[in-house]
Protein backbone atom coordinates (compact mmCIF):
# COMPACT_ATOMS: atom_id res chain seq x y z
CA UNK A 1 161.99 69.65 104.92
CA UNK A 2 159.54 67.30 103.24
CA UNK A 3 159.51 63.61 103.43
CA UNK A 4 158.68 61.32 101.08
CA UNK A 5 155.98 58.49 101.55
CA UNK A 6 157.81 55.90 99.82
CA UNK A 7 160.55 54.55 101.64
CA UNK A 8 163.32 51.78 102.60
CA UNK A 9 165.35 50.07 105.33
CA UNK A 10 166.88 47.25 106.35
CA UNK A 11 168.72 45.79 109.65
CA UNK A 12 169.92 42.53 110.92
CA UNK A 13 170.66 41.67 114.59
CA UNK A 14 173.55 39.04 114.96
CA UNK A 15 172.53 37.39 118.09
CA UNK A 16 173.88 33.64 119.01
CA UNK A 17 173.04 30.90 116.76
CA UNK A 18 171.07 33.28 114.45
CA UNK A 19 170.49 36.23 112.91
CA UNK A 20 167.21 38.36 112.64
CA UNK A 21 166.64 40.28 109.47
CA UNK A 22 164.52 43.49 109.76
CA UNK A 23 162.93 45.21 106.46
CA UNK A 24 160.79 48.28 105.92
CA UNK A 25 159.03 48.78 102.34
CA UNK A 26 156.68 51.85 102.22
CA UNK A 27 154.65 53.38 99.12
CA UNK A 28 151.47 55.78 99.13
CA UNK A 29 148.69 55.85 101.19
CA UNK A 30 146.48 58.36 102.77
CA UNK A 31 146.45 56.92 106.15
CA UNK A 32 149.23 54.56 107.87
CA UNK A 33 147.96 51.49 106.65
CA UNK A 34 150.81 48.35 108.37
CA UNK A 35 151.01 45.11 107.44
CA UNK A 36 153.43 42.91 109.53
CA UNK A 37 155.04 39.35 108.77
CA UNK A 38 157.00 37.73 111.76
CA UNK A 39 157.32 34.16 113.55
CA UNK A 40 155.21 33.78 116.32
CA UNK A 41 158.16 33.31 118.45
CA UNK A 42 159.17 37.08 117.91
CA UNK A 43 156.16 38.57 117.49
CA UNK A 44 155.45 38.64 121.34
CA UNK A 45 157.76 41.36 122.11
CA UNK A 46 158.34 42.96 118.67
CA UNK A 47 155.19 44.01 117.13
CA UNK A 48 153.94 46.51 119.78
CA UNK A 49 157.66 47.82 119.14
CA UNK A 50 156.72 48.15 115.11
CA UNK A 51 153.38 49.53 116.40
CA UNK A 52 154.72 52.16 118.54
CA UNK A 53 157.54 53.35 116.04
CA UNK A 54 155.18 53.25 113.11
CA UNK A 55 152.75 55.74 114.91
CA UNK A 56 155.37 58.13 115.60
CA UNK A 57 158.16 58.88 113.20
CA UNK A 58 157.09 56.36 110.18
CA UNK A 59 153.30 58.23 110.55
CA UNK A 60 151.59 57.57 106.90
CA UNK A 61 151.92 55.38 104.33
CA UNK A 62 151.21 51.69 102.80
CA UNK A 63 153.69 50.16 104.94
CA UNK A 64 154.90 46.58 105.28
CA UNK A 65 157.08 45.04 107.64
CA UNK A 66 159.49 41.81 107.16
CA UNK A 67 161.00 40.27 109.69
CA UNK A 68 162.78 36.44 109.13
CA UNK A 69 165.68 34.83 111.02
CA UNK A 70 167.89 32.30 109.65
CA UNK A 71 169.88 29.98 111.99
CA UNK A 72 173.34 29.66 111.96
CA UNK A 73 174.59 26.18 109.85
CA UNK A 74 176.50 24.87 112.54
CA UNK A 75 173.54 25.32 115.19
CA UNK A 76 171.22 23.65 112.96
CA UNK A 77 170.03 20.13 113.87
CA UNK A 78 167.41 17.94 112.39
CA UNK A 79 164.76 15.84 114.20
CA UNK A 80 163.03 12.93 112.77
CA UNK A 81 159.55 12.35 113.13
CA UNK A 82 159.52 8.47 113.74
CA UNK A 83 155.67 8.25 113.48
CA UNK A 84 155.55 9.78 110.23
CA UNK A 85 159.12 7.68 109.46
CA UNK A 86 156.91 4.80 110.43
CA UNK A 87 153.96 5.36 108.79
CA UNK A 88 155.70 5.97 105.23
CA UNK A 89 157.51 2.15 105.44
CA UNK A 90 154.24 1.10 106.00
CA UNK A 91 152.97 2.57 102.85
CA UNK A 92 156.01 1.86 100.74
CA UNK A 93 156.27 -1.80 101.80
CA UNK A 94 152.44 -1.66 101.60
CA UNK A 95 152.14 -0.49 97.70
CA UNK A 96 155.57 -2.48 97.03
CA UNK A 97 154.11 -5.97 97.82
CA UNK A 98 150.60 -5.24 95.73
CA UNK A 99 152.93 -4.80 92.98
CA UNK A 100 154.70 -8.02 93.84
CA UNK A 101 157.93 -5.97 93.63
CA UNK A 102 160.66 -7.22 96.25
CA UNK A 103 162.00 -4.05 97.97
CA UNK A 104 164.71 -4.00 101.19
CA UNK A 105 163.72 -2.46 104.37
CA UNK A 106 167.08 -0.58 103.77
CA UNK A 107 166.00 0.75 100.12
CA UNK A 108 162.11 1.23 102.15
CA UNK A 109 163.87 3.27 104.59
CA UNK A 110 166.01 5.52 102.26
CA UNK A 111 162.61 6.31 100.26
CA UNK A 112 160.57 7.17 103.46
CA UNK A 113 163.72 9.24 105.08
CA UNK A 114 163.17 11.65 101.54
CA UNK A 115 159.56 12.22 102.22
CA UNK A 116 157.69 15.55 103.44
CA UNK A 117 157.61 16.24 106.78
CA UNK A 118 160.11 12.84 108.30
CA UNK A 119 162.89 15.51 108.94
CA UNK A 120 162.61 18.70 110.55
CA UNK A 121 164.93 21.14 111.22
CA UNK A 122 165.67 21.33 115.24
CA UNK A 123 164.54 25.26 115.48
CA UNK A 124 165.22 27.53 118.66
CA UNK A 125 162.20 28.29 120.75
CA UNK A 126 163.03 31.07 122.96
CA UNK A 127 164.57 34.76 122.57
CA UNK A 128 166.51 36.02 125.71
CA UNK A 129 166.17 38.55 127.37
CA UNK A 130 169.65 40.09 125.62
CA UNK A 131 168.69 38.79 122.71
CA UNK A 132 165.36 41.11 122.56
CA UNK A 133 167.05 43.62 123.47
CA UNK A 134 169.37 43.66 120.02
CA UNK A 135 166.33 42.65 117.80
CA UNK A 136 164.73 46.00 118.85
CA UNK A 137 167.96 48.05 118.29
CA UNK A 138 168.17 46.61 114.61
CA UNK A 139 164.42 47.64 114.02
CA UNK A 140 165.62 51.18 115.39
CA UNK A 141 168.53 51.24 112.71
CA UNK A 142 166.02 49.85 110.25
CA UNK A 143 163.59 52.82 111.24
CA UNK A 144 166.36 55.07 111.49
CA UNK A 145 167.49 53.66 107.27
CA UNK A 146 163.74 54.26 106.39
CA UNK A 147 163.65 58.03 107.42
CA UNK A 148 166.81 58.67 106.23
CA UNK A 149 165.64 57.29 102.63
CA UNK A 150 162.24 59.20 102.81
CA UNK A 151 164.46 62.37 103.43
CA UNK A 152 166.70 62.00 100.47
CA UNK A 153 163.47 61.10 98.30
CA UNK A 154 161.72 64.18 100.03
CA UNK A 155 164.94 66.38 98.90
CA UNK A 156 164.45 65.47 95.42
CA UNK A 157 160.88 66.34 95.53
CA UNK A 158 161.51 69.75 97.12
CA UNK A 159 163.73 70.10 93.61
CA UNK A 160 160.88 69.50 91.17
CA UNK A 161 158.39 71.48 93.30
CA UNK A 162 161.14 74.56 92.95
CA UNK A 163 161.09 74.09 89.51
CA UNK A 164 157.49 74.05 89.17
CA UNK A 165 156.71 77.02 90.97
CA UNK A 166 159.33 78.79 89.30
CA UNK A 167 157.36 78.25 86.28
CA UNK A 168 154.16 78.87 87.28
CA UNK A 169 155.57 82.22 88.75
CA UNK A 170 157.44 83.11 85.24
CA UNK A 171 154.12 82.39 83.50
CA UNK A 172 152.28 84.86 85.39
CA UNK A 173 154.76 87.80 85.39
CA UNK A 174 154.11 86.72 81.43
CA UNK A 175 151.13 87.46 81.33
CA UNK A 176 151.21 91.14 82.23
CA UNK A 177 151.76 92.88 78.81
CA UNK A 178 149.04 90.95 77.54
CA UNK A 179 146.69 92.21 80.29
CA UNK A 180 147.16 95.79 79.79
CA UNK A 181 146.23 95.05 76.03
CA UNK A 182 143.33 93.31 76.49
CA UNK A 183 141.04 96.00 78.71
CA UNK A 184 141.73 98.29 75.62
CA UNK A 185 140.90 95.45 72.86
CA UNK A 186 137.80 94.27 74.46
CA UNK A 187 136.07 98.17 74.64
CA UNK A 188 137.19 98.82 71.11
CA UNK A 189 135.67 95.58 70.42
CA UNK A 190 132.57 96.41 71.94
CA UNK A 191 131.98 99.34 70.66
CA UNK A 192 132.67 98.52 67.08
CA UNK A 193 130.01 96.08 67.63
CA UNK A 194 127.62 98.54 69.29
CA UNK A 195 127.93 100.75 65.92
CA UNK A 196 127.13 98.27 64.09
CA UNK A 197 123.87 96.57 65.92
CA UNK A 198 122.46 100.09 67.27
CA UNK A 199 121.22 102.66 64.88
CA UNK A 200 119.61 104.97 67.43
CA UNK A 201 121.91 107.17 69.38
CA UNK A 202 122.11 105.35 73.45
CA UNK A 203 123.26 107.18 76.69
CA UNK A 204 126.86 107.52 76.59
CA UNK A 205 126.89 108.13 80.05
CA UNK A 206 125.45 104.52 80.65
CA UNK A 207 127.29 102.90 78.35
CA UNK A 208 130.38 104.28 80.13
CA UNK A 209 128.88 102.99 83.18
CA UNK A 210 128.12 99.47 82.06
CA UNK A 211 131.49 99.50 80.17
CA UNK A 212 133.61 100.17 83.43
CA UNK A 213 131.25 97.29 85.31
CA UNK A 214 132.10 94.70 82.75
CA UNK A 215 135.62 95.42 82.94
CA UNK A 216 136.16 95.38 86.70
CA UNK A 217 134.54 91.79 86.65
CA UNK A 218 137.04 90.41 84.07
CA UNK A 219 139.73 92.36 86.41
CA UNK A 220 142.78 89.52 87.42
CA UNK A 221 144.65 91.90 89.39
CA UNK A 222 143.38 90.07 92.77
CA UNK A 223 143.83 86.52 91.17
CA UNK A 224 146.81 87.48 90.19
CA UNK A 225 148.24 88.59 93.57
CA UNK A 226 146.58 85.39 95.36
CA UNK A 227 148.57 83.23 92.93
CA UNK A 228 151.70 84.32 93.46
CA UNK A 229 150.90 84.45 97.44
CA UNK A 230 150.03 80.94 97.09
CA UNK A 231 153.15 80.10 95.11
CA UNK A 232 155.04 81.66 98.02
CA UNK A 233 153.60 80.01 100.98
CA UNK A 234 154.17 76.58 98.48
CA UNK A 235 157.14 77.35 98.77
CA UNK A 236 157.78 78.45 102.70
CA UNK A 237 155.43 75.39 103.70
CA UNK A 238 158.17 72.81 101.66
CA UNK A 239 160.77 74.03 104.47
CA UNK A 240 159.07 73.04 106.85
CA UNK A 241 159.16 69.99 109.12
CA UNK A 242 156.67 67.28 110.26
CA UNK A 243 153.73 65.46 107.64
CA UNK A 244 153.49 68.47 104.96
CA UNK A 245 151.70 65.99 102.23
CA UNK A 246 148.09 67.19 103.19
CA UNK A 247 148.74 70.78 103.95
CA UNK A 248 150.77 71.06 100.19
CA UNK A 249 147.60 69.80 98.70
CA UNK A 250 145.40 72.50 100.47
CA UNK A 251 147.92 75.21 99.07
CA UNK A 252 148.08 73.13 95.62
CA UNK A 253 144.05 73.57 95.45
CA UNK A 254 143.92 76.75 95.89
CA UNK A 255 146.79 77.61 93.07
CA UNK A 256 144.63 75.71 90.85
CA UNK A 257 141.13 77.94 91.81
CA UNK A 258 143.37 81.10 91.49
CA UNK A 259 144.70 79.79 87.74
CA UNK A 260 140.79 78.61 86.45
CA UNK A 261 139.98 81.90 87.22
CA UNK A 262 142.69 83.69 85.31
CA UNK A 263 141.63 81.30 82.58
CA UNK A 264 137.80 81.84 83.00
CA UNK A 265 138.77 85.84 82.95
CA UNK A 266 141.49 86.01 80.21
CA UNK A 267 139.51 86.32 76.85
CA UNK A 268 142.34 86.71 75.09
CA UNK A 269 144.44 83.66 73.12
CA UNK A 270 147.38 84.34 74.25
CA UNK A 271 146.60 84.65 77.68
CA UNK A 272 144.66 81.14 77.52
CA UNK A 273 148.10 79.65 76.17
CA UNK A 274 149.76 80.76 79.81
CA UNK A 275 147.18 79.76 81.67
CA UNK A 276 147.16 76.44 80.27
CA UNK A 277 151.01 75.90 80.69
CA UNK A 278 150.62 76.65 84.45
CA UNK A 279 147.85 74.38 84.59
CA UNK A 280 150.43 71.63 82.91
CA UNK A 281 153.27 72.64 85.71
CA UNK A 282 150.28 72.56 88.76
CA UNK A 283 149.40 69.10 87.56
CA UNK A 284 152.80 67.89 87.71
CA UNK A 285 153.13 69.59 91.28
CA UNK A 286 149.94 67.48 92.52
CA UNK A 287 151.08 64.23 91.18
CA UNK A 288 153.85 64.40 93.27
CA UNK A 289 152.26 65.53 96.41
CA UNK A 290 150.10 62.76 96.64
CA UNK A 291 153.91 61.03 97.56
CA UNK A 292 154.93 63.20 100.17
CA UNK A 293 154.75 62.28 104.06
């Protein structure tokens, strides 16, 4: 069954002290086209991992990656900088006495405690060996989320495609009665003008012959029956599994030769009125398979 390109998931690995949060976003793109945002501290052993997976099951698609870890409260300690403690006194006493204002170390210390970069959060600087090895199972389940929410997307596709086709294939069997008319219209039409323009008598026999020429070139049998094959094999190729996106738009352009044709051929009104409703439903069908895997 078809996938769709756009697609979700989301894992978290509870390891000690911590926990890693893994997120897939995906939307269109003709090629796989990652982008990947990690600490430094996992990306070491994770990214080839996000590599690897992304070439082959997540395949195509504008894809970006998220991964963040937050440390557990009661693990979390905070260093102080005491240069950059230092250095803000300094300032603060500094500015305080060219202002001839009388400020306490204490007060001087308080200030310079509040400012950027004095305390820093006491962050863990290694991933064990364990720990790894449950960061790459939650990108699996993450992976795993992502498929499973292309699937469901590519199931609703499938739907509309049904539905489209279905139309397409109703329009055609429509425009049946209408061809049998026409062949019959368009020589009475002719020759009613030919009475008209010619006052000479003209070779009947080549008339006939030209007649039956002109005809067979505005013939839609054939474009008719290569339609509806192409409808079918739409339809077959949907079923299918693996990256169908490309191949649907193949089949897609070649529903759209066989219905200019019909168009270019039909010289009748009515018939211009189906052609141009397919066109509407075959324009709706490649819309959506510029989203599928």
């Amino acid at each position: 069954m078809i996938q769709s390109m756009t697609g979700y998931g989301k894992a978290v690995a509870a390891i000690p002290g911590r926990q890693v949060y893994i997120e897939l976003r995906a939307v269109n793109s003709k090629n796989l086209d990652l982008n990947i945002r990690m600490s430094s501290l996992l990306r070491d052993f994770l990214e080839q991992a996000i590599r690897s997976r992304a070439k082959e099951v997540l395949l195509r698609g504008k894809i970006e990656v998220n991964v963040w870890m937050e440390q557990d409260l009661e693990t979390q300690g905070i260093k102080v900088d005491a240069e950059a403690l230092a250095r803000y006194v300094a300032i603060l006493r500094e500015a305080s006495q060219a202002s001839g204002l009388h400020v306490s170390d204490n007060t001087l210390f308080e200030s310079a405690m509040r400012m950027p970069d004095v305390q820093v959060k006491d962050e863990l600087d290694e991933i064990s060996a364990d720990d790894q090895k449950a960061i790459i199972e939650a990108l699996d389940e993450a992976v795993n989320q992502f498929v499973a929410f292309r699937s469901q997307e590519g199931d609703a596709l499938s739907t509309r495609f049904e539905e489209n086709v279905r139309k397409i294939g109703h329009y055609l069997t429509e425009v049946e009665p209408f061809e049998t008319d026409r062949v019959a219209r368009i020589r009475a039409r002719i020759e009613d003008n030919l009475e008209k323009v010619v006052k000479a008598d003209y070779d009947k026999n080549r008339f006939e012959q030209e007649m039956i020429y002109y005809i067979e070139k505005l013939d839609i049998h054939e474009e008719k029956q290569r339609l509806a094959n192409h409808l079918s094999y739409f339809l077959e190729t949907i079923k299918e599994e693996g990256a169908l996106g490309k191949k649907l738009g193949f089949i897609s352009q070649e529903m759209g030769r066989e219905i200019n044709t019909l168009g270019s051929k039909s010289n009748q009104q009515e018939m211009q009125k189906l052609v141009v409703l397919m066109k509407d439903e075959l324009e709706q069908i490649k819309e959506q398979v510029l989203n599928v895997l």
